[in-house]
N, C-alpha and C. Protein backbone atom coordinates (compact mmCIF):
# COMPACT_ATOMS: atom_id res chain seq x y z
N UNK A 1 223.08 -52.14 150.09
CA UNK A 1 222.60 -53.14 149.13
C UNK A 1 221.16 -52.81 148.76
N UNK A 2 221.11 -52.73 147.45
CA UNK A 2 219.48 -52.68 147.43
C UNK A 2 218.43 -53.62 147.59
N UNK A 3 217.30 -53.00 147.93
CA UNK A 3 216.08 -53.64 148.57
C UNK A 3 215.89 -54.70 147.79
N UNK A 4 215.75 -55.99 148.37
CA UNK A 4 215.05 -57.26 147.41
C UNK A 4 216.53 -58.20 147.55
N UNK A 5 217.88 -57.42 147.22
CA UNK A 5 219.14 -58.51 147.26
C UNK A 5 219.42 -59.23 148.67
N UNK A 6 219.24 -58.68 149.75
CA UNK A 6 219.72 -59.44 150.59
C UNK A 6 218.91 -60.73 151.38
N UNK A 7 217.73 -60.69 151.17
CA UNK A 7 216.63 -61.70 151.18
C UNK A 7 216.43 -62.61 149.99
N UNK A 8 217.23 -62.84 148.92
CA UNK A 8 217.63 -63.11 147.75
C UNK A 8 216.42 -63.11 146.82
N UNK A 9 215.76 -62.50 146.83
CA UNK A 9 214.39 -62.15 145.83
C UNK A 9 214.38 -60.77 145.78
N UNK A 10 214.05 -60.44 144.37
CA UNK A 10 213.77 -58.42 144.25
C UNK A 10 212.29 -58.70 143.60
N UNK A 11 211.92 -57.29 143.90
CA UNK A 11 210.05 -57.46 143.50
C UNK A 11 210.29 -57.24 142.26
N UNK A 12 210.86 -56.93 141.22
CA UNK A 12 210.67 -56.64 139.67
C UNK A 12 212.29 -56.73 139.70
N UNK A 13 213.18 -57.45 139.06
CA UNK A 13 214.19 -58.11 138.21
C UNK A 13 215.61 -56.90 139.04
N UNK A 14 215.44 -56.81 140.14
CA UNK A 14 216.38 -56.01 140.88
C UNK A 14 216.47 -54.06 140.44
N UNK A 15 215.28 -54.33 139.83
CA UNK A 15 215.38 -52.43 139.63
C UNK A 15 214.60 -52.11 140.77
N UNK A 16 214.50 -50.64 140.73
CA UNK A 16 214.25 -49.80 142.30
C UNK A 16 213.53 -48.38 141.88
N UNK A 17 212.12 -47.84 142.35
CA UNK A 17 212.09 -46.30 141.91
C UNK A 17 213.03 -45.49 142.47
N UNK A 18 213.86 -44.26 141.71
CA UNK A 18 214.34 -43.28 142.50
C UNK A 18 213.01 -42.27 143.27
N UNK A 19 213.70 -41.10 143.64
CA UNK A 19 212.85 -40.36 143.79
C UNK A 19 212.11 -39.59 142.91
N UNK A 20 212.46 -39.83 141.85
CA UNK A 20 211.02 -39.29 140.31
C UNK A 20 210.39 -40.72 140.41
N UNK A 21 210.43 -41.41 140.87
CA UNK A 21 209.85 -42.71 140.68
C UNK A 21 210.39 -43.48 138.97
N UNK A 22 211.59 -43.21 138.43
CA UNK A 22 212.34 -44.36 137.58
C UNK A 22 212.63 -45.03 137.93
N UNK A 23 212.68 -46.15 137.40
CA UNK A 23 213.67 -47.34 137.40
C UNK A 23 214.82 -47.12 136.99
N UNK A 24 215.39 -47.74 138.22
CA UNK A 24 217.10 -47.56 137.92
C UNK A 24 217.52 -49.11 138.53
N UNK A 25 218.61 -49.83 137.39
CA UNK A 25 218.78 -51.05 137.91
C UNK A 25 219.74 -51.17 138.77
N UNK A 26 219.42 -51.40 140.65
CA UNK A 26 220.05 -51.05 141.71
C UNK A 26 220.49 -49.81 141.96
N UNK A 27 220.06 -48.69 141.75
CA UNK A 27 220.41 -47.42 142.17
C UNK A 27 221.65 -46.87 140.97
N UNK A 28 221.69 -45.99 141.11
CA UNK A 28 222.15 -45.06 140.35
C UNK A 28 223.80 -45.81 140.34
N UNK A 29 224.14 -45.84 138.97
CA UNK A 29 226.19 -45.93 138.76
C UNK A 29 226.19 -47.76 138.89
N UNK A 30 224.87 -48.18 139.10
CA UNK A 30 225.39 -50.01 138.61
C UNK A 30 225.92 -50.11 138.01
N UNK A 31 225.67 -49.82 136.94
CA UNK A 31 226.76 -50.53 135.65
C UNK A 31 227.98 -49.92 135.56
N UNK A 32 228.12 -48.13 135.43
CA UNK A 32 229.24 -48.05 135.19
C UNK A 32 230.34 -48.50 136.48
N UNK A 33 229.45 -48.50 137.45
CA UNK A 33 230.51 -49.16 139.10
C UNK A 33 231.38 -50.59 138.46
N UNK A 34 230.31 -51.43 137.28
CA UNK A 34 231.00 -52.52 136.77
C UNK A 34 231.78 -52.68 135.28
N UNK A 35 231.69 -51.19 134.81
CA UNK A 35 232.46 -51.03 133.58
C UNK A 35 232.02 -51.94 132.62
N UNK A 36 230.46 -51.55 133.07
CA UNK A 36 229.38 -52.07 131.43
C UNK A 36 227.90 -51.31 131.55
N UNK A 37 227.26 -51.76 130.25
CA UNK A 37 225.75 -51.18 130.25
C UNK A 37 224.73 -52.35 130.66
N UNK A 38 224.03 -51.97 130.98
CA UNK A 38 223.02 -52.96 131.21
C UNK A 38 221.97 -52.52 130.53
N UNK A 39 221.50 -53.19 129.51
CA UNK A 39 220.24 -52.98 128.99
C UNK A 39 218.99 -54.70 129.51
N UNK A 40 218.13 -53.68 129.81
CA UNK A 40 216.96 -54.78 130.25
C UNK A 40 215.57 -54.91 129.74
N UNK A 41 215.07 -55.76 129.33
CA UNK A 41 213.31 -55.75 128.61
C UNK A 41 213.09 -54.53 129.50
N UNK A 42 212.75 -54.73 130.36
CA UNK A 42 211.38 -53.91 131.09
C UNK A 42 211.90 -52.85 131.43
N UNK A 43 213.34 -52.28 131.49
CA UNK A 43 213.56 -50.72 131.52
C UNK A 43 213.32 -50.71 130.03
N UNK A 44 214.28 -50.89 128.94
CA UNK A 44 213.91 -50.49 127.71
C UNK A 44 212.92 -50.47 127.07
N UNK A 45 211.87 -50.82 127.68
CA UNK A 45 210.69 -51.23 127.90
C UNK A 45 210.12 -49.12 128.34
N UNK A 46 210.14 -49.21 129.53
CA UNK A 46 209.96 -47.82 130.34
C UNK A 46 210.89 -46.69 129.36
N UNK A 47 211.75 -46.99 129.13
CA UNK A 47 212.83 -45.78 128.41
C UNK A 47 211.95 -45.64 127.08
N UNK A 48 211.44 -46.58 126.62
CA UNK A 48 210.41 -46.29 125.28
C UNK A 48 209.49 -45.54 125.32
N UNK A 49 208.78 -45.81 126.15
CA UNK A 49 207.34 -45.44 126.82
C UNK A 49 207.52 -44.21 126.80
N UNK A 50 208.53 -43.75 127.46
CA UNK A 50 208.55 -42.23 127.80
C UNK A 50 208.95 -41.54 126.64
N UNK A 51 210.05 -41.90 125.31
CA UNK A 51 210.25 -41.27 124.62
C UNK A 51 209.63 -40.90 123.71
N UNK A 52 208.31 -42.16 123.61
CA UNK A 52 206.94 -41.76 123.01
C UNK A 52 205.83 -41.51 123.45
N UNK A 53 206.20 -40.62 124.98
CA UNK A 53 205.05 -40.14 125.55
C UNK A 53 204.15 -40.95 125.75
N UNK A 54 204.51 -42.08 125.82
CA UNK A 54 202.81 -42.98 126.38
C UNK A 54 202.77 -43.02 128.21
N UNK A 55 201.73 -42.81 128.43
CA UNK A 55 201.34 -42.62 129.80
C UNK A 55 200.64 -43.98 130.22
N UNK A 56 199.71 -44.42 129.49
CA UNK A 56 198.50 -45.15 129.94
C UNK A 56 198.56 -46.36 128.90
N UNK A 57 199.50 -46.93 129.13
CA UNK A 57 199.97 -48.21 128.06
C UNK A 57 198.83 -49.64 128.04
N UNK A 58 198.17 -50.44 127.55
CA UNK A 58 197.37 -51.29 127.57
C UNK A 58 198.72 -52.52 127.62
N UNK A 59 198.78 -53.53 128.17
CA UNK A 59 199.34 -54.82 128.17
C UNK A 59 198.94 -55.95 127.79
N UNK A 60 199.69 -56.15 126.96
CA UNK A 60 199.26 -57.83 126.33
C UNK A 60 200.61 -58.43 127.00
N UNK A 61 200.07 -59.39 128.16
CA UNK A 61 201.41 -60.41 129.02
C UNK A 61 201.51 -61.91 128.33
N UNK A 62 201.47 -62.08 126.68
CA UNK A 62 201.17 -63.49 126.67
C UNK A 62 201.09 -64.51 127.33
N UNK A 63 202.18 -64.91 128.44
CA UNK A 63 202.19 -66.02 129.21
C UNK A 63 202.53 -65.97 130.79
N UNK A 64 202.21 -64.47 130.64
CA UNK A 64 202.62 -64.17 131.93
C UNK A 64 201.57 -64.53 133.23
N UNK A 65 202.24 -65.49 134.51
CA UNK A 65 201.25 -66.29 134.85
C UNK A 65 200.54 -64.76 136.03
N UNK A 66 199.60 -65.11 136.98
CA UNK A 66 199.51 -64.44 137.81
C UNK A 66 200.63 -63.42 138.49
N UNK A 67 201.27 -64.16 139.17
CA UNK A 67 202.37 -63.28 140.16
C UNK A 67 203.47 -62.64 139.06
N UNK A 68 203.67 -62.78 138.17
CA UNK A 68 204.48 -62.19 136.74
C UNK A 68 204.00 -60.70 136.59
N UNK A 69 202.91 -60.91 136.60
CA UNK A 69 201.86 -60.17 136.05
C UNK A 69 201.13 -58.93 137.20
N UNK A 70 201.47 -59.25 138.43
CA UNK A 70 201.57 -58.45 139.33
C UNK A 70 202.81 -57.74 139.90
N UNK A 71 203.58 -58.38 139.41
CA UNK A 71 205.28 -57.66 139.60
C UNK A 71 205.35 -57.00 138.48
N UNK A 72 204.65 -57.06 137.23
CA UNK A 72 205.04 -56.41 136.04
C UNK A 72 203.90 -54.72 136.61
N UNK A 73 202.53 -55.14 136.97
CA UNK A 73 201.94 -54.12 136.90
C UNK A 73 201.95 -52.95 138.47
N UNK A 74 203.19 -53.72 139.25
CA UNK A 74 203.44 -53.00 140.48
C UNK A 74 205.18 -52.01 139.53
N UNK A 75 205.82 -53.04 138.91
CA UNK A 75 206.95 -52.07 138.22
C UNK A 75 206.24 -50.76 137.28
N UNK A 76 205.29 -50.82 137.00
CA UNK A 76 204.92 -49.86 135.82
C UNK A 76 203.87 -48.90 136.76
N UNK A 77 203.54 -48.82 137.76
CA UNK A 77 202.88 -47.69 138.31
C UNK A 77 204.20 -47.42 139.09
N UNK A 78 205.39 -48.10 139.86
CA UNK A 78 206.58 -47.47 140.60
C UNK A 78 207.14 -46.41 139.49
N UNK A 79 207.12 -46.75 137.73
CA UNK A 79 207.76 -45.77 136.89
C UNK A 79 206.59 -45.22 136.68
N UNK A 80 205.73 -44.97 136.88
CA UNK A 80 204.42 -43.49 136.91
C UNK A 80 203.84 -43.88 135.72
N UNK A 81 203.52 -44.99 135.38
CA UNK A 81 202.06 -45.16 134.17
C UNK A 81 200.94 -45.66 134.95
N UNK A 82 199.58 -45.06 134.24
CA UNK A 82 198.54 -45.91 134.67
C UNK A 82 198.21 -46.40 133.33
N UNK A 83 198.07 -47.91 134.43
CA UNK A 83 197.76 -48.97 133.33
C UNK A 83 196.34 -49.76 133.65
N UNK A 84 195.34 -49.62 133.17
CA UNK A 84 194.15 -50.13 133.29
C UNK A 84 193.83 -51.32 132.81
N UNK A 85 194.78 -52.09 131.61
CA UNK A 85 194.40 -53.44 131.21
C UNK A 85 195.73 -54.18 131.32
N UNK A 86 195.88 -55.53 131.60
CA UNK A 86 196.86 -55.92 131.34
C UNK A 86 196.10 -57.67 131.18
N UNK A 87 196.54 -58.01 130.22
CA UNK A 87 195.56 -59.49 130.19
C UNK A 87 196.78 -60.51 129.88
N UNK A 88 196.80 -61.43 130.38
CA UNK A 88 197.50 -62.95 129.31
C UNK A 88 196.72 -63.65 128.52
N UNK A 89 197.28 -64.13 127.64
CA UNK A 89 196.57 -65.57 126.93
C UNK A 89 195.54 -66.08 127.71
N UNK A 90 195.83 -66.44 129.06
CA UNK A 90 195.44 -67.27 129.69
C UNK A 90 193.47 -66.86 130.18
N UNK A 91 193.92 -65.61 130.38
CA UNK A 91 193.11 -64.54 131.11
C UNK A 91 191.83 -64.45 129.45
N UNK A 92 192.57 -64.49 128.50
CA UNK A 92 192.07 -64.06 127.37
C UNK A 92 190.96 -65.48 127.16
N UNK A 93 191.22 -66.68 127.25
CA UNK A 93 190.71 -67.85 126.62
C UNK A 93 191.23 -67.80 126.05
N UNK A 94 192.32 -68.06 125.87
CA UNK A 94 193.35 -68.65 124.67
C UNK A 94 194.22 -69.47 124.81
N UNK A 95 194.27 -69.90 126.38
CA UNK A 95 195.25 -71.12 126.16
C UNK A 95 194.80 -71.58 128.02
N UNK A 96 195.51 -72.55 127.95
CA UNK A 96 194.97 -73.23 129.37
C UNK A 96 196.27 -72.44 130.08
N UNK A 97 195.89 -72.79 131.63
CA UNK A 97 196.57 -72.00 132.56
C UNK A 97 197.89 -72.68 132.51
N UNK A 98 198.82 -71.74 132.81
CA UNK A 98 200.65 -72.14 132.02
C UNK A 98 201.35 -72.54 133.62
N UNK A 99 201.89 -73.06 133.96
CA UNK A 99 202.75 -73.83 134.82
C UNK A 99 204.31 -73.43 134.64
N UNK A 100 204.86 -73.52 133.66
CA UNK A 100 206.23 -73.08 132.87
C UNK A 100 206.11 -72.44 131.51
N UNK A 101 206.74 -71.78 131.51
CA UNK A 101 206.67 -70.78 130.53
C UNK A 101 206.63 -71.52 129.25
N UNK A 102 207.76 -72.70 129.00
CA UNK A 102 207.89 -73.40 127.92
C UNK A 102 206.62 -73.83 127.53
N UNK A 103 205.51 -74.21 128.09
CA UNK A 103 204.58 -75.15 128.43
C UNK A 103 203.39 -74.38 127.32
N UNK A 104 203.82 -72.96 126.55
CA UNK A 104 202.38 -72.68 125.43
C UNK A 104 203.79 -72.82 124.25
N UNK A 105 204.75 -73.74 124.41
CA UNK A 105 205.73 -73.15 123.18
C UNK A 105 205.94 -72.72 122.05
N UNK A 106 207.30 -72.54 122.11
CA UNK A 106 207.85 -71.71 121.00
C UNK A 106 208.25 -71.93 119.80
N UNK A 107 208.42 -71.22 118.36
CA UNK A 107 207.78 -69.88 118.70
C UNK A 107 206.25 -69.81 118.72
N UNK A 108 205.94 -68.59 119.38
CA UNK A 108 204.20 -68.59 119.65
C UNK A 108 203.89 -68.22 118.41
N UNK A 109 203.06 -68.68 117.91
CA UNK A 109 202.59 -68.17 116.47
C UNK A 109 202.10 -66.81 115.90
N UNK A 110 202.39 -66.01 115.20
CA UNK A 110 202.28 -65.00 114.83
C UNK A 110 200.70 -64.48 114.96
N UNK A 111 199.48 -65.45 114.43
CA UNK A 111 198.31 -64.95 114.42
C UNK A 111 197.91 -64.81 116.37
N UNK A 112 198.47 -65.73 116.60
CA UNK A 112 197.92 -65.84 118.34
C UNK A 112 198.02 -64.60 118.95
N UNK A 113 199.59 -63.95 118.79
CA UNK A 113 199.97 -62.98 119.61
C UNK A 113 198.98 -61.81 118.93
N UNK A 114 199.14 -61.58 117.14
CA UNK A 114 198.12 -60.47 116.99
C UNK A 114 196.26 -60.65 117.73
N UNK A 115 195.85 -62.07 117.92
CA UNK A 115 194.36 -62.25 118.02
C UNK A 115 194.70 -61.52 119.98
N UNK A 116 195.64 -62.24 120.24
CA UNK A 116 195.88 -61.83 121.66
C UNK A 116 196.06 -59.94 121.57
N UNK A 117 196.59 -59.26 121.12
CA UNK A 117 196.93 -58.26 121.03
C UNK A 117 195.60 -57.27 120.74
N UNK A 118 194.89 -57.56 120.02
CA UNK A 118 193.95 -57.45 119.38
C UNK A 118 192.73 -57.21 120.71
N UNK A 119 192.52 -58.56 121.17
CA UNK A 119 191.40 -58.40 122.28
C UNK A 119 192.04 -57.31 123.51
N UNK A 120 192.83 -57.16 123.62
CA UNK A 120 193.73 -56.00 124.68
C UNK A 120 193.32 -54.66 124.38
N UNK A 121 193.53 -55.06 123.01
CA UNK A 121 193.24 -53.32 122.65
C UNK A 121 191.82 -52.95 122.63
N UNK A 122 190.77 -53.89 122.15
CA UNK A 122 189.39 -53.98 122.43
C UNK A 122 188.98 -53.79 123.74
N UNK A 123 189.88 -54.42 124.42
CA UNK A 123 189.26 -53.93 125.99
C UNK A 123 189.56 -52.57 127.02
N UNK A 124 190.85 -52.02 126.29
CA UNK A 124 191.37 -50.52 126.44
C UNK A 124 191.08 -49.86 125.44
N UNK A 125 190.51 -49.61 124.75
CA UNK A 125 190.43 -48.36 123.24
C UNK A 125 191.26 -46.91 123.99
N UNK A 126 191.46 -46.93 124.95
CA UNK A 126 191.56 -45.10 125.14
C UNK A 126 193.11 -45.37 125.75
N UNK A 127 193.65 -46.49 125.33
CA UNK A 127 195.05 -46.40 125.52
C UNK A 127 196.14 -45.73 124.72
N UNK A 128 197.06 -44.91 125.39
CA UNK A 128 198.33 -44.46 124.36
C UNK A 128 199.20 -45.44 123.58
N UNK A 129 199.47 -46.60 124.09
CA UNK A 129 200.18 -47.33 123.72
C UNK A 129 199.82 -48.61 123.69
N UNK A 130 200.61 -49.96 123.16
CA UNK A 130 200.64 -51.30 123.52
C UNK A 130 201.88 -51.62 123.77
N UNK A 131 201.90 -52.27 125.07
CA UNK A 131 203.24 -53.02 125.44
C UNK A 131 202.91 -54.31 125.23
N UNK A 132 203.92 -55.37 125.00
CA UNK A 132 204.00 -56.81 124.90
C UNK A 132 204.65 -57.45 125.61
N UNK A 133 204.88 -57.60 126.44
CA UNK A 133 206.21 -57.41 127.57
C UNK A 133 206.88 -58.70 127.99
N UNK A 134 206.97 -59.56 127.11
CA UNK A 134 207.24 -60.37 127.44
C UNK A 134 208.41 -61.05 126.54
N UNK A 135 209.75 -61.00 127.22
CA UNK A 135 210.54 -61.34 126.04
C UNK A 135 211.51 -62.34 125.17
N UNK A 136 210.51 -63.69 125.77
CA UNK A 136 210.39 -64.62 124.71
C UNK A 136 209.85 -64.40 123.75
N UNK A 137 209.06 -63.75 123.77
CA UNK A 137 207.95 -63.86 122.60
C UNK A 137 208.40 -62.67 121.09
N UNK A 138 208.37 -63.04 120.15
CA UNK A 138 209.04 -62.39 118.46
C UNK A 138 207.88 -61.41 118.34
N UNK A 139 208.33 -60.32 118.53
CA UNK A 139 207.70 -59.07 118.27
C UNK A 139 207.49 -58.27 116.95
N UNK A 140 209.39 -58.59 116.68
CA UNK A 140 209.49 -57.30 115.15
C UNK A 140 209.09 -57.80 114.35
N UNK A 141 208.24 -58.73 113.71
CA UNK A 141 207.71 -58.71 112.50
C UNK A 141 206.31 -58.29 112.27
N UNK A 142 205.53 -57.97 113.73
CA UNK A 142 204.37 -57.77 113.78
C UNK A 142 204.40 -56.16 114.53
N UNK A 143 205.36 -55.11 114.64
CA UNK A 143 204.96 -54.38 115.32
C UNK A 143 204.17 -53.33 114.48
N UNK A 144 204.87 -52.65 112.96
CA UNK A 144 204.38 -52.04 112.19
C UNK A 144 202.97 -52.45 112.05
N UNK A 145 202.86 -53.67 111.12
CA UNK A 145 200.83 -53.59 111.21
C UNK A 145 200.35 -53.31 112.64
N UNK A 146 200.68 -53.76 113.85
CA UNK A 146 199.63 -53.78 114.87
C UNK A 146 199.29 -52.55 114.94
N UNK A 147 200.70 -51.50 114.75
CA UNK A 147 200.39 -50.12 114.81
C UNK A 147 199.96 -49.34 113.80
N UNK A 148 199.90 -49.61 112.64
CA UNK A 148 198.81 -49.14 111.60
C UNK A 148 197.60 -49.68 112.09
N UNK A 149 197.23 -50.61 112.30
CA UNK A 149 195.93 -51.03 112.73
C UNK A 149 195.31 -50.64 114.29
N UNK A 150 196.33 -50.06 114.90
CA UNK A 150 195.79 -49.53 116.67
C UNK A 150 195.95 -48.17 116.75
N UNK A 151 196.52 -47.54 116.05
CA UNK A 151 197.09 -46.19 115.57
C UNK A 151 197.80 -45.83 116.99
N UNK A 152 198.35 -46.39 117.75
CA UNK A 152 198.82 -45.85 118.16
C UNK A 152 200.60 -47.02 118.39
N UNK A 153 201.52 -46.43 119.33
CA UNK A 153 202.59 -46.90 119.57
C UNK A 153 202.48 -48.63 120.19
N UNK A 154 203.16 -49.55 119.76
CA UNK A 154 203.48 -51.11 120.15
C UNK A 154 204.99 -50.93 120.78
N UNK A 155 205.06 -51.78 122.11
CA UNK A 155 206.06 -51.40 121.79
C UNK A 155 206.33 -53.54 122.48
N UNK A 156 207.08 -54.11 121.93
CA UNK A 156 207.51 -55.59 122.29
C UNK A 156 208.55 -56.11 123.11
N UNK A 157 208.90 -56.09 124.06
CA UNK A 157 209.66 -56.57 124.94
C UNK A 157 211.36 -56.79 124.20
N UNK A 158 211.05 -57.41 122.88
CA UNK A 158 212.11 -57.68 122.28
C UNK A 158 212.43 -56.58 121.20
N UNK A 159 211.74 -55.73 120.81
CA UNK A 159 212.33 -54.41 120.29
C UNK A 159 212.70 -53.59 121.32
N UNK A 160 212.19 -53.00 122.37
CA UNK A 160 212.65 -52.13 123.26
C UNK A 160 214.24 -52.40 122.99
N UNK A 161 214.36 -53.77 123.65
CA UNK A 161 216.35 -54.78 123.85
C UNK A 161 216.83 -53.64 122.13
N UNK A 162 216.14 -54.24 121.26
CA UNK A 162 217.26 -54.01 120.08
C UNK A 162 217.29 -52.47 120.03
N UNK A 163 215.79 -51.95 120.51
CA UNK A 163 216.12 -50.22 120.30
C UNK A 163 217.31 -49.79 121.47
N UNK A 164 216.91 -50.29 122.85
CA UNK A 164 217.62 -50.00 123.76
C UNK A 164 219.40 -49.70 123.64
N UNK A 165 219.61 -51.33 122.74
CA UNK A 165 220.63 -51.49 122.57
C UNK A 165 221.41 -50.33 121.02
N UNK A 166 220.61 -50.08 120.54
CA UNK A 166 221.09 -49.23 119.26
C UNK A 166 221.16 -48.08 119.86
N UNK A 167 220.47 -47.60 120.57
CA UNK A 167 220.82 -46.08 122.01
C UNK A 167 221.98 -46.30 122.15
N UNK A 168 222.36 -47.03 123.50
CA UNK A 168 223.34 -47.10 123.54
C UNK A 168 224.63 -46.82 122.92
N UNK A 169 224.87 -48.01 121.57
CA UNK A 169 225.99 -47.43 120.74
C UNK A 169 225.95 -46.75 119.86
N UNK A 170 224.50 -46.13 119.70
CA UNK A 170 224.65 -44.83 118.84
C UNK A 170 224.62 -45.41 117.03
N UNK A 171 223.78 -46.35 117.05
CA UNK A 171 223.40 -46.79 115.75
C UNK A 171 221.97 -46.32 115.30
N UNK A 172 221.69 -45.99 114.53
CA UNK A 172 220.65 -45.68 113.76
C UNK A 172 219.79 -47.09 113.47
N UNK A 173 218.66 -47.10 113.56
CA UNK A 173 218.12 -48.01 113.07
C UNK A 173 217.24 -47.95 111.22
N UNK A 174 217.46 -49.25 110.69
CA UNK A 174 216.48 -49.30 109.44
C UNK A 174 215.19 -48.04 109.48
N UNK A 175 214.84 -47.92 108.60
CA UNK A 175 213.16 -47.11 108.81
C UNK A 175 212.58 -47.83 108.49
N UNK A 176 211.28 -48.16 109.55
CA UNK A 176 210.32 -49.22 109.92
C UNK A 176 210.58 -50.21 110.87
N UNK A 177 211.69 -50.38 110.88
CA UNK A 177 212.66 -52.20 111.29
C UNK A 177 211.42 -51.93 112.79
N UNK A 178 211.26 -50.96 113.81
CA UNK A 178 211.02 -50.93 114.74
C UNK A 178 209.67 -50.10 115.09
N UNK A 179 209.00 -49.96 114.07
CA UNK A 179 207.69 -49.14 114.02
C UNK A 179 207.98 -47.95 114.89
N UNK A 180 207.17 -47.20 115.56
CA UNK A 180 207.16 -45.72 115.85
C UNK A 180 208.69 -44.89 116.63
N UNK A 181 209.10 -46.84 117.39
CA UNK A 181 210.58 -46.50 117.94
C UNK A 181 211.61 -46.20 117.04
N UNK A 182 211.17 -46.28 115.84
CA UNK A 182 212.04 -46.33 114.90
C UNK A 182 213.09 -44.78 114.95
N UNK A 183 211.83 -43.91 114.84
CA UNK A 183 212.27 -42.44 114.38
C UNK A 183 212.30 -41.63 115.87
N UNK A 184 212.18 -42.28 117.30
CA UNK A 184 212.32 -41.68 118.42
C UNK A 184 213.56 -40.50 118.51
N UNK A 185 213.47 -39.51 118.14
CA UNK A 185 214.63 -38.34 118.29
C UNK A 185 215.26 -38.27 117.19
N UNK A 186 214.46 -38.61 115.49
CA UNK A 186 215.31 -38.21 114.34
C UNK A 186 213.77 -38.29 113.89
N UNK A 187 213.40 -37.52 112.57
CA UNK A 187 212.29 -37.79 112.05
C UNK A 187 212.33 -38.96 110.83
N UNK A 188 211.24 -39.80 110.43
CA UNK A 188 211.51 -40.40 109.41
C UNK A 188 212.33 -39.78 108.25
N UNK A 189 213.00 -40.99 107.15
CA UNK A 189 213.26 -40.56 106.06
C UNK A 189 212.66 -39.87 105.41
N UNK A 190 213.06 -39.13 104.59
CA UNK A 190 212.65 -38.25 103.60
C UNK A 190 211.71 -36.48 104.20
N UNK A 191 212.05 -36.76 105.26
CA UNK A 191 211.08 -35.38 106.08
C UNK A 191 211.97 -34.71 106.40
């Protein structure tokens, strides 16, 4: 059984490093052992990361309270990033300290998450990437500007899911729908 199930708590959402240090959810052949896929934020999350070479990702955790936020930044050095910023709202001055998640609700407003996003990246400049990792929170309508404006890769908790999931069955996505994930292993249109 893997580590974390039989004490009925896992330190990050029941995934595990192998020996490259990936995440694999419960060791290698879970899913197909259950004759399905499992796609998850925070691997599709990691499966992004890597396909756009980001190493040293900056984090914006909107509401992610303390201990969230230490299971998120103990999962992301077990898959081999160093991550030097990771802030919430909370951390930011932007909202009082959260109790339940519901408790800054939804949906979070579009300017918040960019002003939030924004001070993250101000406080990392020498980051490869932005993660958002949190996946309540509506990502795809803001990932393209953030990344014209940060020049580098966004990637949102809730695009990873839809890129993750278009892997999987082998769908192509829109051009743009998903900013830089868009063209991961095909080049944009018209090139």
């Amino acid at each position: 059984m893997p580590s974390g199930y039989a004490d009925g708590h896992a330190d990050y959402l029941g995934s595990r490093p192998d020996a490259s240090g990936c995440a694999r959810l419960a060791g290698p052949g879970f899913g197909s052992r259950r004759g399905c896929a499992f796609i998850l934020p925070g691997l599709s999350i990691v499966e992004a990361c890597r396909a756009l070479g980001i190493t040293r990702p900056a984090c914006c955790t909107t509401y992610y309270p303390p201990d969230w936020r230490a299971r998120w930044t103990h999962f992301l050095r077990d898959c081999g990033f160093q991550r030097k910023v990771m802030m919430s709202m909370e951390q930011l001055g932007m909202s009082d300290p959260i109790q339940v998640v519901g408790d800054l609700g939804w949906p979070l407003a579009n300017e918040r998450l960019v002003e939030a996003a924004r001070a993250v990246r101000k406080a990392d400049p020498k980051a490869d990437g932005m993660l958002i990792g949190d996946a309540g929170v509506s990502t795809l309508g803001l990932i393209e500007g953030l990344e014209q404006e940060f020049d580098i890769p966004v990637i949102g908790a809730d695009g990873a899911m839809v890129w993750g999931l278009a892997r999987a069955l082998g769908v192509d996505l829109r051009d743009g729908s998903l900013g830089w994930m868009t063209h991961v292993g095909r080049p944009p249109s018209g090139q």
